[in-house]
C-alpha atoms as a PDB file:
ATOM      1  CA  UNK A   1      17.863  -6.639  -6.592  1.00  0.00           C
ATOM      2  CA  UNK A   2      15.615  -3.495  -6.637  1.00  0.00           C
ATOM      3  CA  UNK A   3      12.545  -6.043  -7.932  1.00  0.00           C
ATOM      4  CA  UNK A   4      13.086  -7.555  -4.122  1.00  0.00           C
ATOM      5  CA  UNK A   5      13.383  -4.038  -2.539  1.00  0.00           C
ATOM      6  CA  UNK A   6      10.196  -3.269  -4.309  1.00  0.00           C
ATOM      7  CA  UNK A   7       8.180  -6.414  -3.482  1.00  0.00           C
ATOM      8  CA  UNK A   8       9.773  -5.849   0.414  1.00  0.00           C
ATOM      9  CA  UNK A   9       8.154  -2.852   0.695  1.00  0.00           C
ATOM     10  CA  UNK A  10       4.773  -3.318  -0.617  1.00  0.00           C
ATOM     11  CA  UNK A  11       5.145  -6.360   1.885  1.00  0.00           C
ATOM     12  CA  UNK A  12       6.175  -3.773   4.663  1.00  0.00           C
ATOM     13  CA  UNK A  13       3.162  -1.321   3.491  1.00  0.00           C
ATOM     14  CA  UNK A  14       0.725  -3.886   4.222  1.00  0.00           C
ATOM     15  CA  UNK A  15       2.141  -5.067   7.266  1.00  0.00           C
ATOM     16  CA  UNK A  16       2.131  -1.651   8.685  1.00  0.00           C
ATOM     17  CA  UNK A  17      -1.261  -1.011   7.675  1.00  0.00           C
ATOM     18  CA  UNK A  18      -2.523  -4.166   9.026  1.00  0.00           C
ATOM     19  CA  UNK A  19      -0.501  -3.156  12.353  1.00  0.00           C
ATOM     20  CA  UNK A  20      -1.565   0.100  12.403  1.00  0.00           C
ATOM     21  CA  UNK A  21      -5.295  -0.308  11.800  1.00  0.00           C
ATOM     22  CA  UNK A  22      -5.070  -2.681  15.197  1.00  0.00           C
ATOM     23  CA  UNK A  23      -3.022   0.234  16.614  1.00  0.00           C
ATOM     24  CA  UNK A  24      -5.287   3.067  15.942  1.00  0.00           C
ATOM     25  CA  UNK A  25      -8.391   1.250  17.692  1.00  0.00           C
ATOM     26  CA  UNK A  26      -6.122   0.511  20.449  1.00  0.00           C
ATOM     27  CA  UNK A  27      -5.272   3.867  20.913  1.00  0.00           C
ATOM     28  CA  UNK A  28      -9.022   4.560  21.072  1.00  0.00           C
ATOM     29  CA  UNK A  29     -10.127   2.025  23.818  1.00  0.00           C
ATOM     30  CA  UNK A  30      -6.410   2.879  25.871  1.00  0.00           C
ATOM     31  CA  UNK A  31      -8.242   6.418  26.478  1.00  0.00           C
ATOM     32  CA  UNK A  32     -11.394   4.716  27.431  1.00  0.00           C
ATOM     33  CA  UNK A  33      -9.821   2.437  29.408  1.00  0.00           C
ATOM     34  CA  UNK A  34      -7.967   5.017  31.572  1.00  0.00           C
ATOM     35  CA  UNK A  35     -11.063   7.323  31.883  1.00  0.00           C
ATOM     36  CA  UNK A  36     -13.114   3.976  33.314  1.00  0.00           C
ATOM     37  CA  UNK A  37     -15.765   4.486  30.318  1.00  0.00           C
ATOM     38  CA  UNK A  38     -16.803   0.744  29.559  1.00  0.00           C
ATOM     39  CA  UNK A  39     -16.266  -0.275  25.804  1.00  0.00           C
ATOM     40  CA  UNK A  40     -16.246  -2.919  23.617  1.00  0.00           C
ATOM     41  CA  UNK A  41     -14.274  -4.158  20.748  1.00  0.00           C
ATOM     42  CA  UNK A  42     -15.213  -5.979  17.875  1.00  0.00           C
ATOM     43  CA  UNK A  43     -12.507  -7.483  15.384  1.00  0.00           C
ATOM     44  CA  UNK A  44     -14.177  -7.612  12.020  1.00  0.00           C
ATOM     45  CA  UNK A  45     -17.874  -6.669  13.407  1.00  0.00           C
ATOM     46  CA  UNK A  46     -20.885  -8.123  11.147  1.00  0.00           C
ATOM     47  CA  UNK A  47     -18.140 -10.113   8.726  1.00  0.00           C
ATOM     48  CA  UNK A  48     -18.756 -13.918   7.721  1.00  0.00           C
ATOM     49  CA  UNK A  49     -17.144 -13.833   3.775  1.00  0.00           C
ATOM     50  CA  UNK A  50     -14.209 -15.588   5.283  1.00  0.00           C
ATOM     51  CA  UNK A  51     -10.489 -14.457   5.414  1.00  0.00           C
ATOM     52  CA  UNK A  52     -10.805 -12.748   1.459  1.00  0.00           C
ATOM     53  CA  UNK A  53     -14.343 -10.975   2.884  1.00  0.00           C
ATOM     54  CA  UNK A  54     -13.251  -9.244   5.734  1.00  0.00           C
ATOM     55  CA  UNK A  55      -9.556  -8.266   4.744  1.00  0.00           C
ATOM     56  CA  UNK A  56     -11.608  -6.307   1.505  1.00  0.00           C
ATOM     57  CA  UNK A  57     -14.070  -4.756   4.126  1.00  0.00           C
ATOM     58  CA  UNK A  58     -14.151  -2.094   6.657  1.00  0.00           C
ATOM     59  CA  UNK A  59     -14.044  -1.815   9.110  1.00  0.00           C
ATOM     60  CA  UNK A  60     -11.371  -3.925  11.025  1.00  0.00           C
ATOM     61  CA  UNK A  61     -12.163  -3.493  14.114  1.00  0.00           C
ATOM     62  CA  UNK A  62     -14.313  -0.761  16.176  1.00  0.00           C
ATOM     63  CA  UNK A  63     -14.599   0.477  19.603  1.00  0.00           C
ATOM     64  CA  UNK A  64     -17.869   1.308  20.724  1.00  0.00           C
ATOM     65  CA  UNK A  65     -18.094   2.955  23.837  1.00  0.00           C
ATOM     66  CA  UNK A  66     -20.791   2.607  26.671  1.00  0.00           C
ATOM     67  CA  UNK A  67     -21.434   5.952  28.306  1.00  0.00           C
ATOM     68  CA  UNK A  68     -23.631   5.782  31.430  1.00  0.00           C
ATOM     69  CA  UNK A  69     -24.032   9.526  31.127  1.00  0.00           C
ATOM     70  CA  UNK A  70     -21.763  11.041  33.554  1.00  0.00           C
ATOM     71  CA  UNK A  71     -18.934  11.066  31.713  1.00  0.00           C
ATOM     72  CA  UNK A  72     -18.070  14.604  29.719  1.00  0.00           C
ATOM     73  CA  UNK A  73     -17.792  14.962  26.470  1.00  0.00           C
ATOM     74  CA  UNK A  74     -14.107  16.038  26.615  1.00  0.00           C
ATOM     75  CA  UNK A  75     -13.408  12.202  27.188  1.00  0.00           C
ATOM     76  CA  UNK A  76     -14.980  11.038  24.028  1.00  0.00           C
ATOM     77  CA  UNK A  77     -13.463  13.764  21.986  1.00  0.00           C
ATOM     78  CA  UNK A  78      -9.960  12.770  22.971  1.00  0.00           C
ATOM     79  CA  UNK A  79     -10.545   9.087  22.516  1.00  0.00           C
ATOM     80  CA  UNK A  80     -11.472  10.018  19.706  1.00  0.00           C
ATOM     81  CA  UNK A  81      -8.522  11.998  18.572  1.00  0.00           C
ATOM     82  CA  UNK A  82      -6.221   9.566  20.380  1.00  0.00           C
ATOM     83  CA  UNK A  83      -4.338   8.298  16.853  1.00  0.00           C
ATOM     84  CA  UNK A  84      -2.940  10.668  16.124  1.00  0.00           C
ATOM     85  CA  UNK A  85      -0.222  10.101  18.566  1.00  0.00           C
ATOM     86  CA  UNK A  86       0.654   7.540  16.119  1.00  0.00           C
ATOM     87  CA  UNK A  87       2.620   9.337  14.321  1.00  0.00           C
ATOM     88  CA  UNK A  88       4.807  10.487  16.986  1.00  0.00           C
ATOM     89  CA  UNK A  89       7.157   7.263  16.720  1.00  0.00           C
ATOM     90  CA  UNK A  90       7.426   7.980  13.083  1.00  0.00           C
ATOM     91  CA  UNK A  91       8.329  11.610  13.391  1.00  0.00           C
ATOM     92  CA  UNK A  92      11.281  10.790  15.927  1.00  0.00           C
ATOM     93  CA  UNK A  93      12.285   8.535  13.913  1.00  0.00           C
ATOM     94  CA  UNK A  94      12.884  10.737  10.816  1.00  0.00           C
ATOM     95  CA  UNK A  95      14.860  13.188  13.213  1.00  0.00           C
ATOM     96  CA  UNK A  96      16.687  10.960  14.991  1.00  0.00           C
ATOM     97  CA  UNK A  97      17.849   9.907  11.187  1.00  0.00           C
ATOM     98  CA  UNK A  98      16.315   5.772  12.557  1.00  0.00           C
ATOM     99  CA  UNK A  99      13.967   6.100   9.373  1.00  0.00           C
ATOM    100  CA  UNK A 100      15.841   6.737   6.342  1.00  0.00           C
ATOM    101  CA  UNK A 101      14.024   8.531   3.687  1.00  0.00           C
ATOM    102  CA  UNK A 102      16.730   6.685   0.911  1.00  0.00           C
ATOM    103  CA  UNK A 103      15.177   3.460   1.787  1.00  0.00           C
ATOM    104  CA  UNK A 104      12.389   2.750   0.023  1.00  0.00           C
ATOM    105  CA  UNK A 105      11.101  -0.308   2.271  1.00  0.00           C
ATOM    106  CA  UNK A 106      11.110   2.144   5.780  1.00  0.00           C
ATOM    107  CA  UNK A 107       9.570   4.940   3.762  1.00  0.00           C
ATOM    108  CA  UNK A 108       6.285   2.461   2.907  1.00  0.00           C
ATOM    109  CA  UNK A 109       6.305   1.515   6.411  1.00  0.00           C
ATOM    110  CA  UNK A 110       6.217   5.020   7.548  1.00  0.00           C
ATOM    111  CA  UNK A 111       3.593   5.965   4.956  1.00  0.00           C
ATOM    112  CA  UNK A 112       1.194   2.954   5.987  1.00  0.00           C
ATOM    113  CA  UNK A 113       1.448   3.556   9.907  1.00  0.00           C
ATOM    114  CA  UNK A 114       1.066   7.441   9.185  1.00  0.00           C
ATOM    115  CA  UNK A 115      -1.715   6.201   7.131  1.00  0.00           C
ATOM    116  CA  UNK A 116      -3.713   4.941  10.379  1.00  0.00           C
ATOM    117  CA  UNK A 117      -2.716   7.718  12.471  1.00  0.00           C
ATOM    118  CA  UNK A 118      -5.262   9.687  11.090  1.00  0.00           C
ATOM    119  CA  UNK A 119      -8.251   9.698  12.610  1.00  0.00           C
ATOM    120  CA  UNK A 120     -11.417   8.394  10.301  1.00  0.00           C
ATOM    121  CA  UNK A 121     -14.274  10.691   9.498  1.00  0.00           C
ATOM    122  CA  UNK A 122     -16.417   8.931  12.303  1.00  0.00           C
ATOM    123  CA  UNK A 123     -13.421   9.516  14.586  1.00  0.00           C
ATOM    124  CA  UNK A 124     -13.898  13.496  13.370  1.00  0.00           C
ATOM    125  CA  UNK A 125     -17.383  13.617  13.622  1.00  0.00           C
ATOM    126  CA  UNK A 126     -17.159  11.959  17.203  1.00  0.00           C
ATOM    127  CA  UNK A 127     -14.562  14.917  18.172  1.00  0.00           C
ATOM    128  CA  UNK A 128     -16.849  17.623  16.504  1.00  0.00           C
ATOM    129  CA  UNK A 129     -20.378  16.138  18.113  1.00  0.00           C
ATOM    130  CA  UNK A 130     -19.663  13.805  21.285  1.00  0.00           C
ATOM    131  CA  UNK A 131     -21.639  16.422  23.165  1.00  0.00           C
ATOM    132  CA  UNK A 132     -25.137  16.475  20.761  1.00  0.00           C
ATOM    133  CA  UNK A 133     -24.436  12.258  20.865  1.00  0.00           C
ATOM    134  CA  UNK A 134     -24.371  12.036  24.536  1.00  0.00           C
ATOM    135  CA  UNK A 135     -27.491  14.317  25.122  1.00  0.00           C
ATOM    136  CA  UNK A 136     -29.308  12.499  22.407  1.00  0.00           C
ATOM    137  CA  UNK A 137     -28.048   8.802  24.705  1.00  0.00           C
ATOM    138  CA  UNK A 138     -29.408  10.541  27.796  1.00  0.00           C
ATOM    139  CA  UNK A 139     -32.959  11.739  26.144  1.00  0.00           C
ATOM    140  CA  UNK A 140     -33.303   8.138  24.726  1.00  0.00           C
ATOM    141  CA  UNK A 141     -32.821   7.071  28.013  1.00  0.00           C
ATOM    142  CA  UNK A 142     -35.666   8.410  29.422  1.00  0.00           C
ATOM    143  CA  UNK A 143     -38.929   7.533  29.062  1.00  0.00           C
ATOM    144  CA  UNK A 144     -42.159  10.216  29.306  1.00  0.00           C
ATOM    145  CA  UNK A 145     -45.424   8.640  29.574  1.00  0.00           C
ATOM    146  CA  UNK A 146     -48.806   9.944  30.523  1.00  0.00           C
ATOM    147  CA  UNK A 147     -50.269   7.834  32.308  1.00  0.00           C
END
């Protein structure tokens, strides 16, 4: 019986990760989306190895957003922070006593949705630099010619 436990919750890790990797992109373009900054979203951008190829790659998915350069930076540095609200479902679980740290199968489904609710390093550097990024978008923009 604990072999079946044990194969459960490696099932449940992956599910979660799978779920939350969706989840934590979502979370990105939901900001976006209610700041009316156009985006897009890719689902396994630049990937043609088949199912095998792009489950083994990274990334996933990615939101890339499409400033027009009036937006602040504030914006971009809380969509990119946004995943970390994540783990708020997980947390009120544990002290509401709904995720049982006994179980072995909820505790790999907490650890893989925690797991996503942190943000990536581009999400970091994104939160750290969106205001060098958008004045770099806005200089590229423009075009100085002597004519």
């Amino acid at each position: 019986m604990v072999e079946l436990e044990v194969v459960i919750a490696g099932c449940g890790l992956v599910l979660a990760v799978a779920a939350g990797l969706l989840a934590h992109e979502w979370t990105h373009a939901l900001v976006l989306e209610l700041a009316r900054v156009e985006y897009t979203i890719s689902i396994a951008p630049g990937r043609t190895g088949g199912i095998v190829g792009t489950l083994a790659s990274c990334p996933w998915a990615v939101v890339r957003p499409r400033p027009t350069g009036g937006e602040p930076a504030w914006i971009f540095r809380l969509a990119a922070l946004a995943p970390l609200v994540l783990a708020v479902p997980v947390f009120v679980g544990i002290a509401t006593g709904a995720v049982s740290h006994e179980s072995p199968i909820t505790t790999a489904v907490a650890i893989g949705w925690l797991a996503c609710a942190i943000p990536s390093p581009q999400d970091f550097s994104v939160a750290f630099y969106a205001h060098s990024a958008l004045e770099s978008d806005r200089l590229e923009g423009v075009s100085v010619r002597d004519d």
